[in-house]
PDB file of N, CA and C in Angstrom:
ATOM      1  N   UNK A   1     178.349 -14.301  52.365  1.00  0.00           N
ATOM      2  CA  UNK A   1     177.090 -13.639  52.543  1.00  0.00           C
ATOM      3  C   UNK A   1     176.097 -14.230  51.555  1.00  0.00           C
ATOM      4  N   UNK A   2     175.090 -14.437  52.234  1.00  0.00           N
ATOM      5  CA  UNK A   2     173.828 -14.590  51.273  1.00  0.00           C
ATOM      6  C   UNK A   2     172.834 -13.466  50.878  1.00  0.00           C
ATOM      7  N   UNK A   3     172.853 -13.531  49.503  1.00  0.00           N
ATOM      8  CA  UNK A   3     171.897 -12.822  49.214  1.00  0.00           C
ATOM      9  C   UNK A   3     170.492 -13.411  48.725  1.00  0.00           C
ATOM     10  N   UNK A   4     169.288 -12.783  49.045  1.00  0.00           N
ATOM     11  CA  UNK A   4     167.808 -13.455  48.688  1.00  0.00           C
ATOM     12  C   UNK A   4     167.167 -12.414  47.718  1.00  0.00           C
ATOM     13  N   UNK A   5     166.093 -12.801  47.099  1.00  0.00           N
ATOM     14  CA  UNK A   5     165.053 -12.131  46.231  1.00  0.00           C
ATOM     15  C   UNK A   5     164.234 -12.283  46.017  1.00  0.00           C
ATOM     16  N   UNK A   6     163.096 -11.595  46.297  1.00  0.00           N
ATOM     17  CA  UNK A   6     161.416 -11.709  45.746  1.00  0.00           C
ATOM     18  C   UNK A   6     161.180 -10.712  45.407  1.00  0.00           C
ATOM     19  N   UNK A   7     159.973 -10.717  44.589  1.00  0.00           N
ATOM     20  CA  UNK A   7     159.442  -9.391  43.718  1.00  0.00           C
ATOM     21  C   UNK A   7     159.668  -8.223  44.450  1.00  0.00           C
ATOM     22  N   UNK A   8     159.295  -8.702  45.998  1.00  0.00           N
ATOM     23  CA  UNK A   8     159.290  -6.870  46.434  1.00  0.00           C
ATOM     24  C   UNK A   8     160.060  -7.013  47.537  1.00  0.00           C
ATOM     25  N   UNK A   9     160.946  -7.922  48.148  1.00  0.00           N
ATOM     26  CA  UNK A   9     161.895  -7.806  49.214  1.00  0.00           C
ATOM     27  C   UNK A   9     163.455  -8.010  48.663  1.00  0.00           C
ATOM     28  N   UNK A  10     163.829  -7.626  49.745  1.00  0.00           N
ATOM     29  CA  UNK A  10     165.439  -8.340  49.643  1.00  0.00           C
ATOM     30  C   UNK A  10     166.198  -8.944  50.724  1.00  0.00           C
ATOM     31  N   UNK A  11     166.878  -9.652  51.168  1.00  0.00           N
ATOM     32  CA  UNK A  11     167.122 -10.473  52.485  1.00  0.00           C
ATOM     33  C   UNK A  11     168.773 -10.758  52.148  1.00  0.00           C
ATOM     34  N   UNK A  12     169.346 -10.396  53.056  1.00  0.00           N
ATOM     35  CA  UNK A  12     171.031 -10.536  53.529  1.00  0.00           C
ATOM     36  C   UNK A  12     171.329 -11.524  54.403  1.00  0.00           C
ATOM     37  N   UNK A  13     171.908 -11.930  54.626  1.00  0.00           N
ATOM     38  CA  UNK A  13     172.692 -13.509  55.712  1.00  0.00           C
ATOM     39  C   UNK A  13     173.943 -13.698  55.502  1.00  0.00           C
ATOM     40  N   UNK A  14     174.596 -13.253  57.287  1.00  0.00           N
ATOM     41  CA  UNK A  14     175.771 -13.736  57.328  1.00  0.00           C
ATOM     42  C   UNK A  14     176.190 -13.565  58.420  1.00  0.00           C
ATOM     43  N   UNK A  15     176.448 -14.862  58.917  1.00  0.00           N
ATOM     44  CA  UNK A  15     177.668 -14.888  60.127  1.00  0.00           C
ATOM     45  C   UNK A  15     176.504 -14.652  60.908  1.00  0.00           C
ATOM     46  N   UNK A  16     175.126 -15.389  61.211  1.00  0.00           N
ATOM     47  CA  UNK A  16     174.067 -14.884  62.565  1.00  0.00           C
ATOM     48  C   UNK A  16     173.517 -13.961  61.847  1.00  0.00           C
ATOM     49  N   UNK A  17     173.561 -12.697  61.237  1.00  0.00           N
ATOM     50  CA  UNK A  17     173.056 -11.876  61.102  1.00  0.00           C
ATOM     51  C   UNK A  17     172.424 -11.499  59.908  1.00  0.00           C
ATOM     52  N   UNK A  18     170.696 -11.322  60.261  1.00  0.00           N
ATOM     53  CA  UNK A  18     170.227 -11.261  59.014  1.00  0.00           C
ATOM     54  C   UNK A  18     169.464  -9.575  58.681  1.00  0.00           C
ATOM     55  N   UNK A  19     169.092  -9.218  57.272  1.00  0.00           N
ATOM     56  CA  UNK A  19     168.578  -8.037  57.559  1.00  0.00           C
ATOM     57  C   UNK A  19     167.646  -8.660  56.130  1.00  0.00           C
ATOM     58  N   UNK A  20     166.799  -8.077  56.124  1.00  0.00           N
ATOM     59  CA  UNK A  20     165.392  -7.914  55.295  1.00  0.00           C
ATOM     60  C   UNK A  20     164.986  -6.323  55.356  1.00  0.00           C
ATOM     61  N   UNK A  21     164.488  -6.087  53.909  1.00  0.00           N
ATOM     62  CA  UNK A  21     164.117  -4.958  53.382  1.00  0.00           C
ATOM     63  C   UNK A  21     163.088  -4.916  52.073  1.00  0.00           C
ATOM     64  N   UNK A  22     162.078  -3.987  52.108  1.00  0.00           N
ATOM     65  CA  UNK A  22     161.306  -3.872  50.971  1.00  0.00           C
ATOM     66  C   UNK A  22     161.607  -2.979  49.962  1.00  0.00           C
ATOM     67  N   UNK A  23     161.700  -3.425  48.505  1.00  0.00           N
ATOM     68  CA  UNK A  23     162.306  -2.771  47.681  1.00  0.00           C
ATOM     69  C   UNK A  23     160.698  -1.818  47.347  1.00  0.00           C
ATOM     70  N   UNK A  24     161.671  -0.420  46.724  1.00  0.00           N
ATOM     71  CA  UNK A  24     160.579   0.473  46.916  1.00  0.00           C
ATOM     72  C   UNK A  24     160.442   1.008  45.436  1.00  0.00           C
ATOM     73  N   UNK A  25     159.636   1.605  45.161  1.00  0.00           N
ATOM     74  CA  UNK A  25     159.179   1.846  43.720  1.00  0.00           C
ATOM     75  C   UNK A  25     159.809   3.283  43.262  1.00  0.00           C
ATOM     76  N   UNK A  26     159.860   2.876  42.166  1.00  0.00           N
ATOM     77  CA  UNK A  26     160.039   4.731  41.486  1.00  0.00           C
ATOM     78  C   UNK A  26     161.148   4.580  41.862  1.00  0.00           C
ATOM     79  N   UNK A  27     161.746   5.979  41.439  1.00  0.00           N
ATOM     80  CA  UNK A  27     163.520   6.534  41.744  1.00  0.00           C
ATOM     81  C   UNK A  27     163.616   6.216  43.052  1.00  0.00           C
ATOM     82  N   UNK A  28     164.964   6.363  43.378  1.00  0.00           N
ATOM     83  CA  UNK A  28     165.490   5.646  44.815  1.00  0.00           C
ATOM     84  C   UNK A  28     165.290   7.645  45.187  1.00  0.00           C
ATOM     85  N   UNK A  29     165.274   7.571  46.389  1.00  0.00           N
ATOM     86  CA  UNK A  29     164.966   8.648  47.299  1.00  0.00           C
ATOM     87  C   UNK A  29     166.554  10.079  47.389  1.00  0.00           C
ATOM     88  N   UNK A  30     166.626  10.822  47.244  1.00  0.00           N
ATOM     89  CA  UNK A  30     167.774  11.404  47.356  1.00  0.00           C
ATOM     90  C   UNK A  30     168.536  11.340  48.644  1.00  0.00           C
ATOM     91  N   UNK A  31     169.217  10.328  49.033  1.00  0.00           N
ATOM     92  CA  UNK A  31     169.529  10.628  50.366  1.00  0.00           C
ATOM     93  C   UNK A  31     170.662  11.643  51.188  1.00  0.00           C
ATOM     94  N   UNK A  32     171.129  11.780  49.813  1.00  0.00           N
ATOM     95  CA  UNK A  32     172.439  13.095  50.178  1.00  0.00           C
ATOM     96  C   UNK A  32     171.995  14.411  50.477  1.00  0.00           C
ATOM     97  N   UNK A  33     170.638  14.773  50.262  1.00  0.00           N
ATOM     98  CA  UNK A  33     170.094  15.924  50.683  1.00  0.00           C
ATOM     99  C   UNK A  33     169.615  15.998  52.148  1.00  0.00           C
ATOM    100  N   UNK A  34     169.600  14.708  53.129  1.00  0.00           N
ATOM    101  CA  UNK A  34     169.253  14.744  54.511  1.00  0.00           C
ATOM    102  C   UNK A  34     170.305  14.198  55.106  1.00  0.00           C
ATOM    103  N   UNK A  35     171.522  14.153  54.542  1.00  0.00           N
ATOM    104  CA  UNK A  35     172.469  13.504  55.493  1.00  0.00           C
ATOM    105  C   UNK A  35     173.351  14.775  55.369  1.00  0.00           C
ATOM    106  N   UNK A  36     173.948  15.448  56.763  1.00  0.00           N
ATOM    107  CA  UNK A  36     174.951  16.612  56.660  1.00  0.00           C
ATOM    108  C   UNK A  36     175.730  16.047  55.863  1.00  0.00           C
ATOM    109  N   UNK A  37     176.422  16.841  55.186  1.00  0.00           N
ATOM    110  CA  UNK A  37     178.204  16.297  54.844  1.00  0.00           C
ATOM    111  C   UNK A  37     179.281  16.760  55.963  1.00  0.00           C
ATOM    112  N   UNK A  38     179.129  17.670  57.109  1.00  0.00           N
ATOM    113  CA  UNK A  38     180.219  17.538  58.011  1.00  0.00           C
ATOM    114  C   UNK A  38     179.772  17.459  59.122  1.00  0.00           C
ATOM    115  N   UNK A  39     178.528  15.962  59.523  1.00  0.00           N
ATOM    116  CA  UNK A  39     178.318  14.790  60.496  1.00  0.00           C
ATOM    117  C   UNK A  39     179.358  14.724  61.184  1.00  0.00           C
ATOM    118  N   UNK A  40     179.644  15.305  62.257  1.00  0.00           N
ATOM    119  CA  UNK A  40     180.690  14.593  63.647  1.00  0.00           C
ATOM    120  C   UNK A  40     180.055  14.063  64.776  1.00  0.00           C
ATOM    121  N   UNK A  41     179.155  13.462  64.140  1.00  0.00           N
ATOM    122  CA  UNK A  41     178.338  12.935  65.699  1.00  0.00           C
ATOM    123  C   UNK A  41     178.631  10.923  65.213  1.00  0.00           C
ATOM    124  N   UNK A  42     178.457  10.642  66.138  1.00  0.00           N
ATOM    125  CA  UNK A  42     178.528   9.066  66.317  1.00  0.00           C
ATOM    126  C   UNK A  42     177.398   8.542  67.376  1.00  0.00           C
ATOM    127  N   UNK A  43     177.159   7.285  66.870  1.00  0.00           N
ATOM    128  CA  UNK A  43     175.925   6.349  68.193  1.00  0.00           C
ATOM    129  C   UNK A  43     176.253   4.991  68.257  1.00  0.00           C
ATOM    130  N   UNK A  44     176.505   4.907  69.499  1.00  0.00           N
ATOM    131  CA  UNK A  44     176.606   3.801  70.243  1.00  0.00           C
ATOM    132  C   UNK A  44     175.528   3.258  70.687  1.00  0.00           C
ATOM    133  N   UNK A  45     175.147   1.583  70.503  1.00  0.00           N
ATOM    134  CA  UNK A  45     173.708   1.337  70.766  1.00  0.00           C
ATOM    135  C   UNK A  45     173.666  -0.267  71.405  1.00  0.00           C
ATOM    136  N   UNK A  46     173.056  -0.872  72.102  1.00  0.00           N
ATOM    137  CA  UNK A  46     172.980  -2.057  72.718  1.00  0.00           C
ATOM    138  C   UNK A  46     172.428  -3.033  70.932  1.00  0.00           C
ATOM    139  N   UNK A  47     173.497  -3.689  70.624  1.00  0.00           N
ATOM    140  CA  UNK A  47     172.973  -4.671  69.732  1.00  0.00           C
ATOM    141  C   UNK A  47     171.464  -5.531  69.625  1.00  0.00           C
ATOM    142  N   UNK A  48     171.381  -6.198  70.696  1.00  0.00           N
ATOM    143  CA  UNK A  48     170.053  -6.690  70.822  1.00  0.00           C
ATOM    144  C   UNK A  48     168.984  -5.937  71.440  1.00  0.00           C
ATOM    145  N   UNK A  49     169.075  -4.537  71.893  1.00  0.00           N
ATOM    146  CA  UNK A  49     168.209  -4.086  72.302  1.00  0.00           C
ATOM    147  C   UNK A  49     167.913  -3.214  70.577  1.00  0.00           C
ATOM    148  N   UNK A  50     168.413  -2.833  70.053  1.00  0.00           N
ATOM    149  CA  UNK A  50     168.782  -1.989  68.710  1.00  0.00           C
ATOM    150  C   UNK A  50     167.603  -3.253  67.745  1.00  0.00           C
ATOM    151  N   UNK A  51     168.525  -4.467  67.634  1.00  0.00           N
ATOM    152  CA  UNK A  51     167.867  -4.933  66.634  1.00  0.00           C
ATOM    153  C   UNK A  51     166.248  -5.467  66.924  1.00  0.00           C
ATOM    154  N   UNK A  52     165.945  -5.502  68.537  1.00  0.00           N
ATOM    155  CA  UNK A  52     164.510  -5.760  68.899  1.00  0.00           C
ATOM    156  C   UNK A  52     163.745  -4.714  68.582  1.00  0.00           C
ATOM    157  N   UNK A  53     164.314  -3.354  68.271  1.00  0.00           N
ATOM    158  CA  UNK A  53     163.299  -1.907  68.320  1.00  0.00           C
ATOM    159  C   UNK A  53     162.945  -2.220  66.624  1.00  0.00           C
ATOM    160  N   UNK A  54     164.074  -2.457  65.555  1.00  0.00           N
ATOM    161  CA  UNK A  54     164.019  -2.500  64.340  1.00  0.00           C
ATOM    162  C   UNK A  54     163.147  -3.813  64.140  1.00  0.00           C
ATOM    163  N   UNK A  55     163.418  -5.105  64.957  1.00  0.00           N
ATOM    164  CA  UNK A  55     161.843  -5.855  64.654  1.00  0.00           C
ATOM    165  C   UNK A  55     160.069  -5.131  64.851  1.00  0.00           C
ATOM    166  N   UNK A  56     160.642  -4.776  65.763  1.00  0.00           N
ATOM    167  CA  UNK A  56     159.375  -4.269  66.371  1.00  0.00           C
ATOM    168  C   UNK A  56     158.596  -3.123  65.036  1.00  0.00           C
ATOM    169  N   UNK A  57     159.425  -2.234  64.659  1.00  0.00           N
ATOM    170  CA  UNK A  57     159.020  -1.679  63.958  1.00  0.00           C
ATOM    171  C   UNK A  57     159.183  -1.895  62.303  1.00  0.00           C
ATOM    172  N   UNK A  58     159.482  -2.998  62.449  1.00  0.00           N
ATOM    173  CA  UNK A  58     159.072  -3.668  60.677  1.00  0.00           C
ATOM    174  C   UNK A  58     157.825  -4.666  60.627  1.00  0.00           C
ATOM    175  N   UNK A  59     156.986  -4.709  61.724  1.00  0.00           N
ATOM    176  CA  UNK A  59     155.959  -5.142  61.488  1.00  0.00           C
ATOM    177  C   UNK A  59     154.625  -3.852  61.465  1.00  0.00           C
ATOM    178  N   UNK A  60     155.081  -2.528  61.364  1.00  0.00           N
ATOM    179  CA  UNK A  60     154.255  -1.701  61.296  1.00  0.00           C
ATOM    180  C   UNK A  60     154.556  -0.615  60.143  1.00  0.00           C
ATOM    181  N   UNK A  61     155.927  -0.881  59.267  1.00  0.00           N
ATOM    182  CA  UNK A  61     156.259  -0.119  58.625  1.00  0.00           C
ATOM    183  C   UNK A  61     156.327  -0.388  57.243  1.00  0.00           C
TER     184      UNK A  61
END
């Protein structure tokens, strides 16, 4: 795996698959307060239709 770095992103690579993210300021966000702890649900999703919605919406987010 590759890892990347710039002041305010971060970028993953491996095996085809890449992901990019903006690093965010201040304390990291609490995320254990919006995730249930007894989650029994699961999602199944079309890969390339999945990762076209997540392009789509990282040019507005």
């Amino acid at each position: 795996m590759e890892v990347a770095r710039s002041e305010n992103h971060l970028a993953f690579r491996s095996d085809g698959v890449q992901i990019f993210t903006r690093l965010i300021e201040g304390p990291y966000p609490n995320y254990e307060q919006v995730i249930p702890k007894d989650n029994d649900k699961s999602m199944v999703a079309d890969k390339a239709a999945f990762n076209a919605a997540i392009r789509r919406m990282a040019i507005v987010a």
